[in-house]
Protein backbone atom coordinates (compact mmCIF):
# COMPACT_ATOMS: atom_id res chain seq x y z
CA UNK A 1 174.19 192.73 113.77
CA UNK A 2 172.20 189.75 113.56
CA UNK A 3 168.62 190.26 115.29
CA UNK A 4 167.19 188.03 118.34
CA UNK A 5 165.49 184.96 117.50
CA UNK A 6 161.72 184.54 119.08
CA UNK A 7 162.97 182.38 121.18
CA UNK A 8 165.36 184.11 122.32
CA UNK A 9 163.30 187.36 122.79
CA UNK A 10 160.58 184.93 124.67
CA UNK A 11 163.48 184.00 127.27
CA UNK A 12 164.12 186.88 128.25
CA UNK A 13 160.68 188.39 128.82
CA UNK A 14 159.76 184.93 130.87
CA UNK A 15 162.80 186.69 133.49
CA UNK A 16 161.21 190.15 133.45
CA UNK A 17 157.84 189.40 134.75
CA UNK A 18 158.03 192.14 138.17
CA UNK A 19 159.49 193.97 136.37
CA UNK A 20 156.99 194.82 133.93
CA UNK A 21 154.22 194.62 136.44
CA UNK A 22 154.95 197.49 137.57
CA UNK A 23 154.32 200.53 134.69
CA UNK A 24 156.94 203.31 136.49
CA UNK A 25 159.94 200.27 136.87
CA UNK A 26 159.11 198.22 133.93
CA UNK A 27 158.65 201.04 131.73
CA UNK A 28 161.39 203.32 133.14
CA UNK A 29 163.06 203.19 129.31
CA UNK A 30 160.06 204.48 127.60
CA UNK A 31 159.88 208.19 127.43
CA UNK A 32 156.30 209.27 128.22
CA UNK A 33 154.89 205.97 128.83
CA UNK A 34 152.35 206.71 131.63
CA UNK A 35 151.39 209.60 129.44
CA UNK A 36 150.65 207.65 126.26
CA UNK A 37 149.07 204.49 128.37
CA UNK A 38 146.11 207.18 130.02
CA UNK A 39 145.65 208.54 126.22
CA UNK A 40 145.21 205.20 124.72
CA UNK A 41 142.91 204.08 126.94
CA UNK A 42 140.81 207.47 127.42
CA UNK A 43 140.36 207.54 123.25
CA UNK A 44 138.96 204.13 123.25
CA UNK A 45 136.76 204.71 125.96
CA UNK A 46 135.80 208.27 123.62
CA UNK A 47 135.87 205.85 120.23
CA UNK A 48 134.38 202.77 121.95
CA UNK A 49 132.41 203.59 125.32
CA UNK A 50 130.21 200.71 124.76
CA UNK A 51 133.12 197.99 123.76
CA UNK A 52 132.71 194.30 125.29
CA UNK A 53 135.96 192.43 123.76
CA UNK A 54 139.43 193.49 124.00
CA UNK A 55 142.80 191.74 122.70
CA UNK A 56 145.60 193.18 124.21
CA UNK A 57 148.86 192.49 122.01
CA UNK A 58 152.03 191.56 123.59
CA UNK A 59 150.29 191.78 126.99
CA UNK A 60 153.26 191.98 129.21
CA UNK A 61 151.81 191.55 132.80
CA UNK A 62 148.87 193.42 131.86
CA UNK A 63 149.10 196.50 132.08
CA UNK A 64 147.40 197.72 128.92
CA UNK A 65 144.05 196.16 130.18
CA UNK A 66 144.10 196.69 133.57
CA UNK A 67 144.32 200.33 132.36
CA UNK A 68 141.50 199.84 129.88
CA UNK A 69 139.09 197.98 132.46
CA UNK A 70 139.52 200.90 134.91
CA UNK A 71 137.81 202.81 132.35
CA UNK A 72 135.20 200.43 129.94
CA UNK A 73 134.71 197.52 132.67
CA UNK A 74 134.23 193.80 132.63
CA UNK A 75 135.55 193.43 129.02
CA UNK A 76 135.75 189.70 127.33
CA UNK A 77 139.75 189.81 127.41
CA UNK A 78 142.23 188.13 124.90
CA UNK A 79 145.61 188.40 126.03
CA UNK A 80 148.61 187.47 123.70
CA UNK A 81 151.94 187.07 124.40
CA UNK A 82 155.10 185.21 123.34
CA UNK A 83 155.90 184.43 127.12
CA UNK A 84 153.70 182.18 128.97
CA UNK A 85 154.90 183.50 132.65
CA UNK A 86 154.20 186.99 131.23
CA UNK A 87 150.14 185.68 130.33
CA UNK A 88 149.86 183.53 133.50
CA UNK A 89 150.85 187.41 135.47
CA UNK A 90 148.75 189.07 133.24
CA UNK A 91 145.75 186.78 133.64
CA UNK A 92 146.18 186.78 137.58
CA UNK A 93 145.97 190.34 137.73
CA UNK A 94 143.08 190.96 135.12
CA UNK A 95 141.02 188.24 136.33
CA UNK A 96 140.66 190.19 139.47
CA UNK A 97 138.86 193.04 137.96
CA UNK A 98 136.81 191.97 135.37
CA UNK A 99 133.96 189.62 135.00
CA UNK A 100 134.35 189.65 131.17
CA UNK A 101 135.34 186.49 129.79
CA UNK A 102 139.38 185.59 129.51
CA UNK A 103 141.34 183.81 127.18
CA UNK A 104 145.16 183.77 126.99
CA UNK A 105 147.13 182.85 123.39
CA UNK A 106 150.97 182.06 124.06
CA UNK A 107 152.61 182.96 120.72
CA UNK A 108 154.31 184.94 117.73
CA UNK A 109 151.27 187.64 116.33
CA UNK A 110 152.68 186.50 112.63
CA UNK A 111 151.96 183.11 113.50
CA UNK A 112 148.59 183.06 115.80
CA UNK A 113 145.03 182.71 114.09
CA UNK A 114 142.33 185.54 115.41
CA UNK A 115 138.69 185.65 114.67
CA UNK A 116 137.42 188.04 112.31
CA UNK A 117 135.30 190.60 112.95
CA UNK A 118 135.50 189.67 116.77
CA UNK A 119 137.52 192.49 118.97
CA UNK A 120 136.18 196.21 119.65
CA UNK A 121 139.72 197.15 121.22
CA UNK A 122 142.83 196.16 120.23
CA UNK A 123 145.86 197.51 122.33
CA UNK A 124 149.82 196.94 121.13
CA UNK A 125 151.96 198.27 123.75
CA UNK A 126 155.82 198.41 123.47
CA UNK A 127 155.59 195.31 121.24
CA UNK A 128 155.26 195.79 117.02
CA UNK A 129 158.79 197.00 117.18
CA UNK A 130 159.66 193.24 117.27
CA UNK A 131 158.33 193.07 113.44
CA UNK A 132 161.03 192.31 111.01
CA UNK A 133 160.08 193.16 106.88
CA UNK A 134 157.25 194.79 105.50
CA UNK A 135 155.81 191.48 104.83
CA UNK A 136 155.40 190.92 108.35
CA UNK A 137 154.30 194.37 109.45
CA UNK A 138 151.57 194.39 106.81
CA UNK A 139 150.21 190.93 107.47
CA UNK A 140 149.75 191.22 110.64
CA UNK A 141 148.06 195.26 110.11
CA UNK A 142 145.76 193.23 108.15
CA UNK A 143 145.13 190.86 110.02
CA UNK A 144 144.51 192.96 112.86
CA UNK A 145 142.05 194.94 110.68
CA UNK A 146 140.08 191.59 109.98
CA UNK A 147 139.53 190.77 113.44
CA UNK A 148 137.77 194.22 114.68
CA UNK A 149 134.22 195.35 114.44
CA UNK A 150 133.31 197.75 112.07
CA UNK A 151 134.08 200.93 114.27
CA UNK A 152 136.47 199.11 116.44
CA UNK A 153 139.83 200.74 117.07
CA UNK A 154 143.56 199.27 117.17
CA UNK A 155 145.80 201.77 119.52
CA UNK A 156 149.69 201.20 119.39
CA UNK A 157 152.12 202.99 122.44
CA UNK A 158 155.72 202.15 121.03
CA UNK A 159 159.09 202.89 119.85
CA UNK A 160 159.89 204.75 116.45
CA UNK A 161 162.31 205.76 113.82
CA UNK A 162 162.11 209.34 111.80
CA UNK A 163 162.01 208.33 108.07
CA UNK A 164 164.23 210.86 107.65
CA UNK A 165 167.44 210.33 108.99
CA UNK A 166 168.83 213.76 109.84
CA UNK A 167 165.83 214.37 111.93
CA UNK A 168 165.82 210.31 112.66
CA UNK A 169 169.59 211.78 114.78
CA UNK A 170 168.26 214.42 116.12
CA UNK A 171 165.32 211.96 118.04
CA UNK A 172 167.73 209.64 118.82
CA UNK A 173 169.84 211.71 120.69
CA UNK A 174 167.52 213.05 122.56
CA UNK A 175 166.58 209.30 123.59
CA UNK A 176 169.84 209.25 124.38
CA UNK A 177 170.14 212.53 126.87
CA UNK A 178 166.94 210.88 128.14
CA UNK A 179 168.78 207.99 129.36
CA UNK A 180 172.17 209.43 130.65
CA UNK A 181 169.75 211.60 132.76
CA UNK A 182 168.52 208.36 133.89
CA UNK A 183 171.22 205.98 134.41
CA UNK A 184 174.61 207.61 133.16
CA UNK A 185 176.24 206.81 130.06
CA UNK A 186 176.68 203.37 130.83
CA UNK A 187 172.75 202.84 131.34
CA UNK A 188 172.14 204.56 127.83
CA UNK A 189 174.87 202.37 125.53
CA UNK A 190 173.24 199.20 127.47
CA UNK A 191 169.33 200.62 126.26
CA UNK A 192 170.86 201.10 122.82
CA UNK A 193 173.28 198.12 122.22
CA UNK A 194 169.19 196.14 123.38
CA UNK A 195 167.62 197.85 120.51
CA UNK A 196 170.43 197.29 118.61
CA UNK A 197 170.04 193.78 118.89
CA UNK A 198 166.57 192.87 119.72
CA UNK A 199 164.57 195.53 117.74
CA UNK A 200 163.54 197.07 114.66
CA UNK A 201 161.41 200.10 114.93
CA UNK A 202 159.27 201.92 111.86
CA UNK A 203 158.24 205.02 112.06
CA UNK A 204 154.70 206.68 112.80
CA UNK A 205 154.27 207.81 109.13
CA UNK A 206 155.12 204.16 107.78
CA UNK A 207 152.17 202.41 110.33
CA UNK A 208 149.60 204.92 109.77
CA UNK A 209 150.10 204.47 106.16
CA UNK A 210 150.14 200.76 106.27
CA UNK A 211 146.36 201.07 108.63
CA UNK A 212 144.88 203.11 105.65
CA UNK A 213 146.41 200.83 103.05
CA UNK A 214 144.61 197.66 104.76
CA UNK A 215 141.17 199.32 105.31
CA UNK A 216 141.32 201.89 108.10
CA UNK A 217 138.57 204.32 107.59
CA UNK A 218 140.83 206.82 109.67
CA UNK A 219 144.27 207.15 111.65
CA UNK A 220 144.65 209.94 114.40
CA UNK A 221 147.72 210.99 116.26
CA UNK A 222 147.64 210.99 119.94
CA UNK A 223 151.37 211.76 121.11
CA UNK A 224 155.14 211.87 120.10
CA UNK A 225 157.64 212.47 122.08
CA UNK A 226 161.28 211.88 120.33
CA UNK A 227 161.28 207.98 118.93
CA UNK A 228 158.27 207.44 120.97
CA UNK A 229 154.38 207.71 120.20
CA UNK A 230 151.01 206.98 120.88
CA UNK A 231 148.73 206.34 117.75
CA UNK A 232 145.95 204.36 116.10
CA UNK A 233 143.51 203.47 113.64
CA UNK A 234 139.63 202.76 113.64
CA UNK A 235 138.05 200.42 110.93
């Protein structure tokens, strides 16, 4: 099946912006997600309690941040995203709690220059899985890397594949009785036939591997649950 364009992928976030304001609706799909959004942003707070810059990946409406600012306040905020309705919600809602600094980048992660050496947090939720070859997963790991402090950290909450693909079944079909319990069998083949199309997942192993290979000084685990899983790096 051919994959969705950018563009197209950017249309259809611009018509989902309640939606994903709101973490139990928007995320309804992702197993675990409130679970691996309160890890995330407790390890950075233990990894980083003294952070002042943030660039939240893929921002969504915000939800990432908001989440991060209730715990290391008034961060300088970058928020990046390939729709502009989803920054303009995002930076609505952030700009309420913080008296950091904000600045909003509307655009593909492959594409957009960052500063190096720059960011303390960087948060990707729900949004890497949009990566197509290895070329584009490692340049943008790297260029990730480039942009934190030395001691920064880069946290990712998203979907995954089992390199393995006995156990990669197994995972899946446990997504799967995840859904049906959720919306019937109709619900689930509609979730899938969307991945199908519009994403393409790597597994855990794969990332972490690709964090040391561009300069990580060390990866750590927070949570897995079936294809989905909290985990990060810090430089």
């Amino acid at each position: 099946m051919k994959k969705s364009t950018v563009t197209e992928i950017r249309e259809r976030f611009d018509n989902e912006v309640e939606r994903f304001s709101n973490l139990e609706s928007g995320q309804v799909a992702t197993m675990d997600a409130s679970v691996s959004l309160e890890l995330l942003t407790s390890a950075v707070k233990a990894i980083q309690p003294d952070a002042k810059t943030i660039l939240d990946l893929g921002c969504g409406a915000g939800n990432y941040t908001l989440k991060m600012l209730s715990k290391v306040p008034d961060l300088d905020c970058t928020l990046v995203d390939l729709s502009q309705n989803m920054l303009n919600k995002a930076l609505e809602r952030v700009s309420e709690v913080t008296t950091g600094k904000m600045e909003t980048i509307q655009g593909d992660i492959r594409d957009i220059a960052l500063p190096n050496n720059h960011f303390d947090i960087i948060l990707a939720g729900a949004v890497l899985h949009h990566l197509r070859d290895d070329s584009d997963w490692e340049s943008v790991f790297q260029k990730l890397y480039n942009s934190l402090t030395p001691g920064g950290c880069f946290l990712i909450s998203d979907l995954l594949i089992q390199d393995n693909e006995e156990l990669n079944q197994i995972v899946w079909k446990m997504y799967a009785t995840y859904l049906q319990q959720l919306g019937g069998e109709e619900y689930q083949q509609k979730v899938f036939d969307y991945i199908e199309k519009e994403d393409t997942p790597r597994s855990m192993t794969f990332q972490l591997d690709l964090m040391k290979k561009v300069g990580f000084s060390s990866v750590e685990i927070l949570h897995k649950n079936a294809c989905f899983g909290a985990f990060g790096g810090i430089k």
